[in-house]
C-alpha atoms as a PDB file:
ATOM      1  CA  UNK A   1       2.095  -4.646   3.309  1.00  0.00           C
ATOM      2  CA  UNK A   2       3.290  -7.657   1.469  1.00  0.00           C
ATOM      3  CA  UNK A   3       5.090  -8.010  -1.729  1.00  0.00           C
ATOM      4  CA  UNK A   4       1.862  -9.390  -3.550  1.00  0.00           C
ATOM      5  CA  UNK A   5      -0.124  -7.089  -2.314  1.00  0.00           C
ATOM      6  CA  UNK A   6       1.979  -4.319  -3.939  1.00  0.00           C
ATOM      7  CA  UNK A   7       2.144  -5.892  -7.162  1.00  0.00           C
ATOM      8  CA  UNK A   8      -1.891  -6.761  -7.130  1.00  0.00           C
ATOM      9  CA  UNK A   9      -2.272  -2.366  -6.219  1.00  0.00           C
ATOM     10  CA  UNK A  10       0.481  -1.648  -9.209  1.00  0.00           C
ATOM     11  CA  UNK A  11      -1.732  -4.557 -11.607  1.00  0.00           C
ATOM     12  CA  UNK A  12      -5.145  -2.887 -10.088  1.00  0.00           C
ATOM     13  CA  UNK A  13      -4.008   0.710 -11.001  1.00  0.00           C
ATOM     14  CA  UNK A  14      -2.082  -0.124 -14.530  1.00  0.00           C
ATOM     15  CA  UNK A  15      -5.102  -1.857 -15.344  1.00  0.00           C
ATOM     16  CA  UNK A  16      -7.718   0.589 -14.503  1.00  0.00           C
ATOM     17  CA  UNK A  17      -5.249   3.204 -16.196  1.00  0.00           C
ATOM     18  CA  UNK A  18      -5.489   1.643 -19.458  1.00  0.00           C
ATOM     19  CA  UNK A  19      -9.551   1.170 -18.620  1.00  0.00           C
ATOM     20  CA  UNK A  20      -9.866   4.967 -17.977  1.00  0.00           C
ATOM     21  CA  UNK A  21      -7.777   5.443 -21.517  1.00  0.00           C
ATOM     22  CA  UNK A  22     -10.836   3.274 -23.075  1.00  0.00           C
ATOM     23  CA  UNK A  23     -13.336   5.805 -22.067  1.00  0.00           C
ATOM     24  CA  UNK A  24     -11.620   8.661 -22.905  1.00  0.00           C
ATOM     25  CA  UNK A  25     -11.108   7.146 -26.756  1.00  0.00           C
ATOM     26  CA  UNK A  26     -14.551   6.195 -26.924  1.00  0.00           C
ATOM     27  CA  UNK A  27     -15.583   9.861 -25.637  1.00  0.00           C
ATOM     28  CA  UNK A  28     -13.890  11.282 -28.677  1.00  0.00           C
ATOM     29  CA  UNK A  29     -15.009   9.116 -31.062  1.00  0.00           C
ATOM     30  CA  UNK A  30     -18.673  10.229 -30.085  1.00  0.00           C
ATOM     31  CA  UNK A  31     -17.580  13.394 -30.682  1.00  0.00           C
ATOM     32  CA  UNK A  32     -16.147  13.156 -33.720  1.00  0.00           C
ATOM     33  CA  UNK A  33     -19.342  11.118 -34.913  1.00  0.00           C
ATOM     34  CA  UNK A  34     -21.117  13.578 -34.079  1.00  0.00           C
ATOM     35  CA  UNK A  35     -18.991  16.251 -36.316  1.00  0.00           C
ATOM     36  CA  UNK A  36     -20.031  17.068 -39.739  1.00  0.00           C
ATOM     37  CA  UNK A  37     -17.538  14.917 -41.915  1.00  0.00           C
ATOM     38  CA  UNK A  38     -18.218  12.425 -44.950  1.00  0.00           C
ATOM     39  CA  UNK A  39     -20.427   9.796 -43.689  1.00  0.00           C
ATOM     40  CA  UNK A  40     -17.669   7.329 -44.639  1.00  0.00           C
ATOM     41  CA  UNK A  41     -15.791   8.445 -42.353  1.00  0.00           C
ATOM     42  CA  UNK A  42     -18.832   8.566 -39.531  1.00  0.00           C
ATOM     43  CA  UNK A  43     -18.832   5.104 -40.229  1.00  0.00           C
ATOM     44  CA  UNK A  44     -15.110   4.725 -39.742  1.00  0.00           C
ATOM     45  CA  UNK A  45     -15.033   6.310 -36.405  1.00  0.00           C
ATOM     46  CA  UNK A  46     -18.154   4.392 -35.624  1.00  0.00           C
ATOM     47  CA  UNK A  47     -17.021   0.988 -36.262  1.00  0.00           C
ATOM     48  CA  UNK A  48     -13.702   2.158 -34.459  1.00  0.00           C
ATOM     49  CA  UNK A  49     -15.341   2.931 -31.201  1.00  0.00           C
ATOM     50  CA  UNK A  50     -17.242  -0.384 -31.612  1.00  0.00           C
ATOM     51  CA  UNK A  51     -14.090  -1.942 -31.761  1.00  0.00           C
ATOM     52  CA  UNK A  52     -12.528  -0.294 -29.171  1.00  0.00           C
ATOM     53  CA  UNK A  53     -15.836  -0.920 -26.465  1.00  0.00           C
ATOM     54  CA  UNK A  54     -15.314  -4.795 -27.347  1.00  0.00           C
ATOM     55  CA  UNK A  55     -11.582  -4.373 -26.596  1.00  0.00           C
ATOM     56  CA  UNK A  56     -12.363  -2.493 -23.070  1.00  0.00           C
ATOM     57  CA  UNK A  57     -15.002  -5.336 -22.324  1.00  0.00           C
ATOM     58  CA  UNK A  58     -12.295  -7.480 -22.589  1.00  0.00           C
ATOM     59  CA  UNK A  59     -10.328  -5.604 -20.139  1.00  0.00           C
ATOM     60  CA  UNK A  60     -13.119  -5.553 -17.530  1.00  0.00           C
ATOM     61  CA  UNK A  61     -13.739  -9.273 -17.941  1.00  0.00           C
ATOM     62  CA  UNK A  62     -10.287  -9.665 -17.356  1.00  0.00           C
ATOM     63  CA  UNK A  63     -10.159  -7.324 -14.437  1.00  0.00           C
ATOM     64  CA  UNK A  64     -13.471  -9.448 -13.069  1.00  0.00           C
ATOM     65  CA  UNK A  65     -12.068 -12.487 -12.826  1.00  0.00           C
ATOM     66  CA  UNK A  66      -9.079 -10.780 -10.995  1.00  0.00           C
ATOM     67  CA  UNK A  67     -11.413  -9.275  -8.503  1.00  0.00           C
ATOM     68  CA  UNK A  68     -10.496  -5.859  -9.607  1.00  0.00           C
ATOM     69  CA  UNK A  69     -12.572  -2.964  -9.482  1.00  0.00           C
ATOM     70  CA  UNK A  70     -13.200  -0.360 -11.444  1.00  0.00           C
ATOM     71  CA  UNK A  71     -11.717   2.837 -10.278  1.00  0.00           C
ATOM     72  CA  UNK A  72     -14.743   5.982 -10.551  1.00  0.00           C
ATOM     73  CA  UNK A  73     -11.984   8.095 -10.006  1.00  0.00           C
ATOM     74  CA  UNK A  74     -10.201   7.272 -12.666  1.00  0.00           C
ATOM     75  CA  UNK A  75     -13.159   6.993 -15.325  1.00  0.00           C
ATOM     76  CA  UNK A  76     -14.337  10.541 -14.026  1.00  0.00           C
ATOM     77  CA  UNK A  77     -10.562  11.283 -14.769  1.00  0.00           C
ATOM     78  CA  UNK A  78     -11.054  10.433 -18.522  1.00  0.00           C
ATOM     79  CA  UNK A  79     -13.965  11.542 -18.987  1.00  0.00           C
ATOM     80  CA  UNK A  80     -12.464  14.832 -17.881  1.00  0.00           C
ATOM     81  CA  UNK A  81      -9.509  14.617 -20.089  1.00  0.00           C
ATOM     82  CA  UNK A  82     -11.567  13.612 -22.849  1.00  0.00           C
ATOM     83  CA  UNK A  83     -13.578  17.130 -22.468  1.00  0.00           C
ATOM     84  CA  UNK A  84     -10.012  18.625 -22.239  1.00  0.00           C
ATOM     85  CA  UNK A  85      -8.736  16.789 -25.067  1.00  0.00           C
ATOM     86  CA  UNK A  86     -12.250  18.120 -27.097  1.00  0.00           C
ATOM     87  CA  UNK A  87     -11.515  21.663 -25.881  1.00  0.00           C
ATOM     88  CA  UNK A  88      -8.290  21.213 -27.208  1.00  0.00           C
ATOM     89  CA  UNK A  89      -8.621  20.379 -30.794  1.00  0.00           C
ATOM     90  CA  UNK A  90     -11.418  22.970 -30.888  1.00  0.00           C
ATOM     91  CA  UNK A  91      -9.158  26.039 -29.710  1.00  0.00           C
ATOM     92  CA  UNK A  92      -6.023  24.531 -32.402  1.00  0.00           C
ATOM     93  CA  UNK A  93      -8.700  24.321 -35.125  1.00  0.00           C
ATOM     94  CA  UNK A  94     -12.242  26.573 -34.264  1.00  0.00           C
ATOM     95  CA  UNK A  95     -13.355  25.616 -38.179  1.00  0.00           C
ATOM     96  CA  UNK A  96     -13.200  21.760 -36.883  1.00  0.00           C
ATOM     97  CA  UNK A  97     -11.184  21.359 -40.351  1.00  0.00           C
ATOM     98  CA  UNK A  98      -8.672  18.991 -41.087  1.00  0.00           C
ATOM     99  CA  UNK A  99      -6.328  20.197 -38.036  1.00  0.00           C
ATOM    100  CA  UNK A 100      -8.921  18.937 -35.914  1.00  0.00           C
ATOM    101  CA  UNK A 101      -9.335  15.878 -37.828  1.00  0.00           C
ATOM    102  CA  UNK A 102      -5.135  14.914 -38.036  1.00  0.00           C
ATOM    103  CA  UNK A 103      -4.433  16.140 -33.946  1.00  0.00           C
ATOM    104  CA  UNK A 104      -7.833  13.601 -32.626  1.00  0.00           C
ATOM    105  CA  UNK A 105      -6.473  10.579 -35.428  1.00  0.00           C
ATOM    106  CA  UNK A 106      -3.100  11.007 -33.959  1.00  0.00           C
ATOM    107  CA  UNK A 107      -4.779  10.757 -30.327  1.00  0.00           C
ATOM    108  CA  UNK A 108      -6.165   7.696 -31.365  1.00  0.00           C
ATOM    109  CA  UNK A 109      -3.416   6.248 -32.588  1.00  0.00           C
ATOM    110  CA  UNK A 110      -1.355   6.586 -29.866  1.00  0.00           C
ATOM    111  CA  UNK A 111      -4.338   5.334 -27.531  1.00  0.00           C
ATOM    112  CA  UNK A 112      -4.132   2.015 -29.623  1.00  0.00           C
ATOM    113  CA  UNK A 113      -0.442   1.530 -29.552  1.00  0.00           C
ATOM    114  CA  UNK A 114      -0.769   1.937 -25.790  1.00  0.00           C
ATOM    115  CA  UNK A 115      -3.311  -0.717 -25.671  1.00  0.00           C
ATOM    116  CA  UNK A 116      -1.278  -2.922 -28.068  1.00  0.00           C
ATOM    117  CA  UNK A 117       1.198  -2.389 -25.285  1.00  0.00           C
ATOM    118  CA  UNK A 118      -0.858  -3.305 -22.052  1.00  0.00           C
ATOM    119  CA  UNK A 119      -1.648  -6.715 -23.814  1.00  0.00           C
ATOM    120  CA  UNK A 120       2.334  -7.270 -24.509  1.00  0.00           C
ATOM    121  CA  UNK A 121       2.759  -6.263 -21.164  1.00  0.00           C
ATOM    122  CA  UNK A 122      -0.083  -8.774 -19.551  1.00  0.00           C
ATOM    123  CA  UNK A 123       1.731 -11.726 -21.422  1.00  0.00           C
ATOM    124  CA  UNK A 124       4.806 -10.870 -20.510  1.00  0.00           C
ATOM    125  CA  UNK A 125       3.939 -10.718 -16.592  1.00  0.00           C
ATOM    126  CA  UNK A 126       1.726 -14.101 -17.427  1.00  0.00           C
ATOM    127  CA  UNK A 127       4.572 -16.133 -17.578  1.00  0.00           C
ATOM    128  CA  UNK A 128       4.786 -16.220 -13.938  1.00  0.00           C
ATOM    129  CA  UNK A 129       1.484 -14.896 -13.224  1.00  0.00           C
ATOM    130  CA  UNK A 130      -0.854 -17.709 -13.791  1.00  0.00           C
ATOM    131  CA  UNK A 131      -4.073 -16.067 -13.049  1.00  0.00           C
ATOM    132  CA  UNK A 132      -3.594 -13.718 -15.921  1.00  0.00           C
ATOM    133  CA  UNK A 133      -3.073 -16.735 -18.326  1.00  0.00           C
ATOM    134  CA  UNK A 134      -7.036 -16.165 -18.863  1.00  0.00           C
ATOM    135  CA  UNK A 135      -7.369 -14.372 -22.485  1.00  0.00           C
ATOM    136  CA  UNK A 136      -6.112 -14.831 -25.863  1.00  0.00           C
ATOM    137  CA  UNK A 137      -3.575 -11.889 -25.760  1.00  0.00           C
ATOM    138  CA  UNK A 138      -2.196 -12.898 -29.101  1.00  0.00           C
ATOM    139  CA  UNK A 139      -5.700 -12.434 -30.915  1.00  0.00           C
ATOM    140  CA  UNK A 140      -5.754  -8.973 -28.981  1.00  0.00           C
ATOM    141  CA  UNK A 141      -2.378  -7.511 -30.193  1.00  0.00           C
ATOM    142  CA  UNK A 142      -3.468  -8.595 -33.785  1.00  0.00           C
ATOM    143  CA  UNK A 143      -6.862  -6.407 -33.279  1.00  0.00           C
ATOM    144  CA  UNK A 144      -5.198  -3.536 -31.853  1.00  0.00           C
ATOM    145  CA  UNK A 145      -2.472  -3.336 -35.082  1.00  0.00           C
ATOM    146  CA  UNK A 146      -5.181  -3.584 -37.143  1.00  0.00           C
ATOM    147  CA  UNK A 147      -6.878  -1.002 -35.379  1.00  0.00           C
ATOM    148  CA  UNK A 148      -4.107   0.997 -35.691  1.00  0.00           C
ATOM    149  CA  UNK A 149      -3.081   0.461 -39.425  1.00  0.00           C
ATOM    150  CA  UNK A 150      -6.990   1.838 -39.850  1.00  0.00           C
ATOM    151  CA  UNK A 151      -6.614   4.554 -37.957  1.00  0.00           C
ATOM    152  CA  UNK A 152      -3.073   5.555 -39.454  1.00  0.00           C
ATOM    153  CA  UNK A 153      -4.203   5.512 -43.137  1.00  0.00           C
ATOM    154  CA  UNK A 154      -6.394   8.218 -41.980  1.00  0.00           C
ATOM    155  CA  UNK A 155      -4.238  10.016 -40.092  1.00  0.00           C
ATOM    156  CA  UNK A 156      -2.133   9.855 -42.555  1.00  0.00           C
ATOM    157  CA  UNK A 157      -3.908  11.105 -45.481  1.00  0.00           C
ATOM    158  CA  UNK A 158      -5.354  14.135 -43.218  1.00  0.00           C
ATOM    159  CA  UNK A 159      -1.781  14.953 -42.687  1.00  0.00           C
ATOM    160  CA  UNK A 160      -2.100  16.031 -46.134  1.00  0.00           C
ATOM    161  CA  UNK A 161      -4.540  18.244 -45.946  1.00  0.00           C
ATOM    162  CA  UNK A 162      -3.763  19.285 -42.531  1.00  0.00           C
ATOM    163  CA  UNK A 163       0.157  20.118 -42.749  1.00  0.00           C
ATOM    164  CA  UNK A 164       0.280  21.268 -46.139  1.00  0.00           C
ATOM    165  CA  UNK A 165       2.873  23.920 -46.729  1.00  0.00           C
ATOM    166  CA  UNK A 166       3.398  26.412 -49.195  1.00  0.00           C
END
Protein backbone atom coordinates (compact mmCIF):
# COMPACT_ATOMS: atom_id res chain seq x y z
CA UNK A 1 0.00 0.00 0.00
CA UNK A 2 1.46 3.25 -1.10
CA UNK A 3 2.11 6.38 0.74
CA UNK A 4 -0.88 8.23 -1.08
CA UNK A 5 -2.99 5.75 -0.66
CA UNK A 6 -2.61 5.99 3.15
CA UNK A 7 -3.00 9.56 3.29
CA UNK A 8 -6.25 9.47 0.76
CA UNK A 9 -7.76 6.41 3.70
CA UNK A 10 -6.57 8.93 6.73
CA UNK A 11 -8.33 12.18 4.40
CA UNK A 12 -11.40 9.61 3.56
CA UNK A 13 -11.91 8.70 7.29
CA UNK A 14 -11.10 12.37 8.94
CA UNK A 15 -13.45 13.57 6.53
CA UNK A 16 -16.30 11.28 6.94
CA UNK A 17 -15.56 11.70 10.82
CA UNK A 18 -16.32 15.24 10.80
CA UNK A 19 -19.47 14.26 8.24
CA UNK A 20 -20.81 11.74 10.85
CA UNK A 21 -20.30 14.78 13.61
CA UNK A 22 -22.78 16.82 11.14
CA UNK A 23 -25.50 14.36 11.60
CA UNK A 24 -25.23 13.84 14.98
CA UNK A 25 -25.54 17.96 15.58
CA UNK A 26 -28.31 18.15 13.33
CA UNK A 27 -30.03 15.06 15.24
CA UNK A 28 -30.02 17.14 18.38
CA UNK A 29 -31.06 20.13 17.12
CA UNK A 30 -34.35 18.27 15.94
CA UNK A 31 -34.64 17.31 19.19
CA UNK A 32 -34.30 20.20 20.89
CA UNK A 33 -36.83 21.85 18.31
CA UNK A 34 -38.95 19.67 19.11
CA UNK A 35 -38.71 20.48 23.11
CA UNK A 36 -41.03 22.85 24.67
CA UNK A 37 -38.83 26.11 24.98
CA UNK A 38 -39.59 29.88 23.93
CA UNK A 39 -40.24 29.86 20.33
CA UNK A 40 -37.29 32.27 20.02
CA UNK A 41 -35.26 29.99 20.83
CA UNK A 42 -37.05 27.15 18.39
CA UNK A 43 -36.12 29.50 15.93
CA UNK A 44 -32.54 29.75 17.12
CA UNK A 45 -31.91 26.11 17.06
CA UNK A 46 -33.76 26.03 13.80
CA UNK A 47 -31.83 28.44 11.88
CA UNK A 48 -28.70 26.73 13.58
CA UNK A 49 -29.32 23.35 12.12
CA UNK A 50 -30.02 25.15 8.80
CA UNK A 51 -26.77 26.47 9.06
CA UNK A 52 -25.09 23.62 10.02
CA UNK A 53 -26.90 21.22 6.92
CA UNK A 54 -25.43 24.01 4.44
CA UNK A 55 -22.03 23.62 6.17
CA UNK A 56 -22.19 19.56 5.87
CA UNK A 57 -23.32 20.04 2.11
CA UNK A 58 -20.30 21.70 1.75
CA UNK A 59 -18.38 18.90 3.13
CA UNK A 60 -20.00 16.31 0.85
CA UNK A 61 -19.43 18.47 -2.22
CA UNK A 62 -16.06 18.60 -1.20
CA UNK A 63 -15.77 14.94 -0.47
CA UNK A 64 -17.53 14.44 -4.21
CA UNK A 65 -15.19 15.96 -6.09
CA UNK A 66 -12.52 13.90 -4.12
CA UNK A 67 -14.26 10.72 -5.00
CA UNK A 68 -14.97 10.04 -1.43
CA UNK A 69 -17.73 8.20 -0.12
CA UNK A 70 -19.80 8.47 2.45
CA UNK A 71 -19.18 6.04 5.19
CA UNK A 72 -23.00 4.29 6.42
CA UNK A 73 -21.10 3.10 9.12
CA UNK A 74 -20.13 6.00 10.36
CA UNK A 75 -23.52 8.04 9.88
CA UNK A 76 -25.32 4.98 11.63
CA UNK A 77 -22.49 5.71 14.23
CA UNK A 78 -23.87 9.28 14.86
CA UNK A 79 -26.97 8.74 14.61
CA UNK A 80 -26.38 6.32 17.45
CA UNK A 81 -24.43 8.68 19.52
CA UNK A 82 -26.82 11.28 18.91
CA UNK A 83 -29.65 8.91 20.63
CA UNK A 84 -26.93 8.41 23.34
CA UNK A 85 -26.13 11.91 23.61
CA UNK A 86 -30.34 12.52 23.90
CA UNK A 87 -30.48 9.77 26.55
CA UNK A 88 -27.92 11.54 28.19
CA UNK A 89 -29.12 14.98 28.84
CA UNK A 90 -32.49 13.39 29.66
CA UNK A 91 -31.14 11.11 32.64
CA UNK A 92 -28.76 14.56 33.97
CA UNK A 93 -31.94 16.65 33.69
CA UNK A 94 -35.54 14.33 33.52
CA UNK A 95 -37.49 18.01 33.85
CA UNK A 96 -35.64 18.89 30.33
CA UNK A 97 -34.87 22.30 32.34
CA UNK A 98 -32.10 24.44 31.90
CA UNK A 99 -29.43 21.52 32.68
CA UNK A 100 -30.59 20.03 29.64
CA UNK A 101 -30.56 23.17 27.81
CA UNK A 102 -26.60 24.36 29.04
CA UNK A 103 -25.05 20.34 28.66
CA UNK A 104 -26.76 20.08 24.57
CA UNK A 105 -25.47 24.18 23.93
CA UNK A 106 -22.15 23.13 25.21
CA UNK A 107 -22.35 19.95 22.77
CA UNK A 108 -22.88 22.22 20.13
CA UNK A 109 -20.38 24.34 20.73
CA UNK A 110 -17.77 22.11 20.83
CA UNK A 111 -19.21 20.39 17.53
CA UNK A 112 -18.61 23.88 15.85
CA UNK A 113 -15.17 24.53 17.11
CA UNK A 114 -14.35 21.08 15.75
CA UNK A 115 -15.66 22.01 12.44
CA UNK A 116 -13.92 25.43 12.59
CA UNK A 117 -10.99 23.09 13.01
CA UNK A 118 -11.43 20.55 10.03
CA UNK A 119 -11.57 23.69 7.69
CA UNK A 120 -8.10 25.06 9.34
CA UNK A 121 -6.95 21.75 8.97
CA UNK A 122 -8.09 21.30 5.03
CA UNK A 123 -6.11 24.62 4.28
CA UNK A 124 -3.39 23.79 5.98
CA UNK A 125 -2.91 20.27 4.12
CA UNK A 126 -4.00 22.43 0.77
CA UNK A 127 -0.86 23.94 0.51
CA UNK A 128 0.56 20.91 -0.94
CA UNK A 129 -2.56 19.22 -1.68
CA UNK A 130 -3.86 20.84 -4.74
CA UNK A 131 -7.01 18.97 -5.20
CA UNK A 132 -8.32 20.28 -1.95
CA UNK A 133 -7.65 23.93 -3.13
CA UNK A 134 -11.51 23.60 -4.26
CA UNK A 135 -13.60 25.73 -1.52
CA UNK A 136 -13.46 29.00 0.06
CA UNK A 137 -12.17 27.73 3.50
CA UNK A 138 -11.72 31.27 4.69
CA UNK A 139 -15.57 32.14 4.20
CA UNK A 140 -16.14 28.72 6.14
CA UNK A 141 -14.05 29.43 9.32
CA UNK A 142 -15.83 32.91 9.43
CA UNK A 143 -19.40 30.94 9.42
CA UNK A 144 -18.42 28.47 11.87
CA UNK A 145 -17.15 31.46 14.58
CA UNK A 146 -20.14 33.00 13.99
CA UNK A 147 -21.92 29.98 14.55
CA UNK A 148 -20.25 29.57 17.52
CA UNK A 149 -20.40 33.15 19.08
CA UNK A 150 -24.45 32.32 18.57
CA UNK A 151 -24.40 29.38 20.12
CA UNK A 152 -22.11 30.59 23.13
CA UNK A 153 -24.31 33.61 24.08
CA UNK A 154 -26.77 30.97 24.76
CA UNK A 155 -24.85 28.72 26.40
CA UNK A 156 -23.75 31.16 28.23
CA UNK A 157 -26.70 32.79 29.60
CA UNK A 158 -28.25 29.14 30.43
CA UNK A 159 -25.19 28.72 32.48
CA UNK A 160 -26.98 31.07 34.59
CA UNK A 161 -29.81 29.48 35.16
CA UNK A 162 -28.35 26.14 34.95
CA UNK A 163 -25.24 26.39 37.48
CA UNK A 164 -26.64 28.71 39.83
CA UNK A 165 -25.43 28.19 43.35
CA UNK A 166 -26.62 29.09 46.56
Amino acid sequence: MGENHMANEHLSTYLNDHLAGSVAAIELLEHLEASEFDGQLTRFFSDLRGDIAADRAELENLMKSLNIDESRTRKASAWLTGKFTELKLRVDDPAGGALRLFESLEVLSLGIEGKRSLWKALIAVSEQSPSLKVMNYDRLIKRAEEQRERVERHRLITAQQALDVI
